[in-house]
Protein backbone atom coordinates (compact mmCIF):
# COMPACT_ATOMS: atom_id res chain seq x y z
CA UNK A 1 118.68 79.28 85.13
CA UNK A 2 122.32 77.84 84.29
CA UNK A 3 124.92 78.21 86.83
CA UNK A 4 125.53 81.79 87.64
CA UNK A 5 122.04 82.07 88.14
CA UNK A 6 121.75 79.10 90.06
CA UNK A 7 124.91 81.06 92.13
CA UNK A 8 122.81 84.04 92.28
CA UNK A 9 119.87 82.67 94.02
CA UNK A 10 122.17 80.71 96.51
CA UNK A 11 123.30 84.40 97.04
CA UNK A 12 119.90 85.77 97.90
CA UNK A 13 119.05 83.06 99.87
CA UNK A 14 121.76 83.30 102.10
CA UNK A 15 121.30 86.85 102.15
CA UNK A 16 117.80 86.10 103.31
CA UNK A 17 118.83 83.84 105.93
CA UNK A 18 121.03 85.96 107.54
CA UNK A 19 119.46 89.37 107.56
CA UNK A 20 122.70 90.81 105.45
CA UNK A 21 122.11 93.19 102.03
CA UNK A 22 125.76 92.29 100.39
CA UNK A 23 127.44 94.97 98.97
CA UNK A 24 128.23 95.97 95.64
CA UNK A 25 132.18 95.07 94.64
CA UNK A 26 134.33 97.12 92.93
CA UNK A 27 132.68 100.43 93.71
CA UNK A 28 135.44 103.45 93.50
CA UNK A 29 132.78 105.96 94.96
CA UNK A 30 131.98 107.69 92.28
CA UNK A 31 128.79 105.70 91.40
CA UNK A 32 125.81 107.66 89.72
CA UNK A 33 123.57 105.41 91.51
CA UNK A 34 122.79 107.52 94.86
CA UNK A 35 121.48 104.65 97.20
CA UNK A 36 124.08 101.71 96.21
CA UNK A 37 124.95 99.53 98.89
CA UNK A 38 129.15 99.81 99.33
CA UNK A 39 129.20 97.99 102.36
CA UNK A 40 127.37 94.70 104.17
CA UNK A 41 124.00 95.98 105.71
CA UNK A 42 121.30 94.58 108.62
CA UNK A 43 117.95 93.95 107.11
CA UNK A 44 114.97 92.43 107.65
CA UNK A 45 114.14 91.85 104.23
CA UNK A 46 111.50 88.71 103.99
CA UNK A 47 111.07 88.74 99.71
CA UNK A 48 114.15 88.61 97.24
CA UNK A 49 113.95 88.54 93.37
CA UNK A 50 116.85 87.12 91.79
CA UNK A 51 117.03 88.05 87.96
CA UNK A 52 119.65 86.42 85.66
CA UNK A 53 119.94 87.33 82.26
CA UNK A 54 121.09 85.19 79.19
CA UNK A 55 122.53 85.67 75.65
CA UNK A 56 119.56 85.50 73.17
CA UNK A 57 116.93 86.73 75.35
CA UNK A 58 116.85 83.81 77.57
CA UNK A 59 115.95 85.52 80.88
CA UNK A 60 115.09 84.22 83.98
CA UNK A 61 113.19 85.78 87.25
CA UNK A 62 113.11 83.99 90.64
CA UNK A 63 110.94 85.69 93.47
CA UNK A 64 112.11 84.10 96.95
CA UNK A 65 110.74 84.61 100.12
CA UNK A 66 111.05 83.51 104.04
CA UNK A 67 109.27 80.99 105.16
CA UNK A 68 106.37 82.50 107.53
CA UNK A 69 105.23 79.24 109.76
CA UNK A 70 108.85 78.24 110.99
């Protein structure tokens, strides 16, 4: 991953952490998408996948979780 994907799984580990789906930015209201998240929501969430996605097909997936005994 280079650096904004290194940024985006910092993201969705501290989303992790603290129980918080961030929202989407920049949303006018008028998305087609019907369940996007506008605003910060509670969740209990205990898996993330962060995907990043490079020029020239260089892709990368990272599948995060909680950690169960602690």
């Amino acid at each position: 991953l280079g650096a904004s994907g290194a940024i985006g799984a910092i993201f969705c580990l501290l989303a992790l952490r603290h129980g918080v789906l961030p929202p989407n930015v920049g949303d006018r209201g008028n998305s087609i998408y019907p369940k996007l998240v506008t605003e910060a929501v509670a969740t209990e969430a205990e898996v993330a996948l962060c995907l990043s996605f490079g020029f020239g097909g260089q892709n990368g997936v990272l599948a995060l979780g909680r950690d169960r005994y602690g």
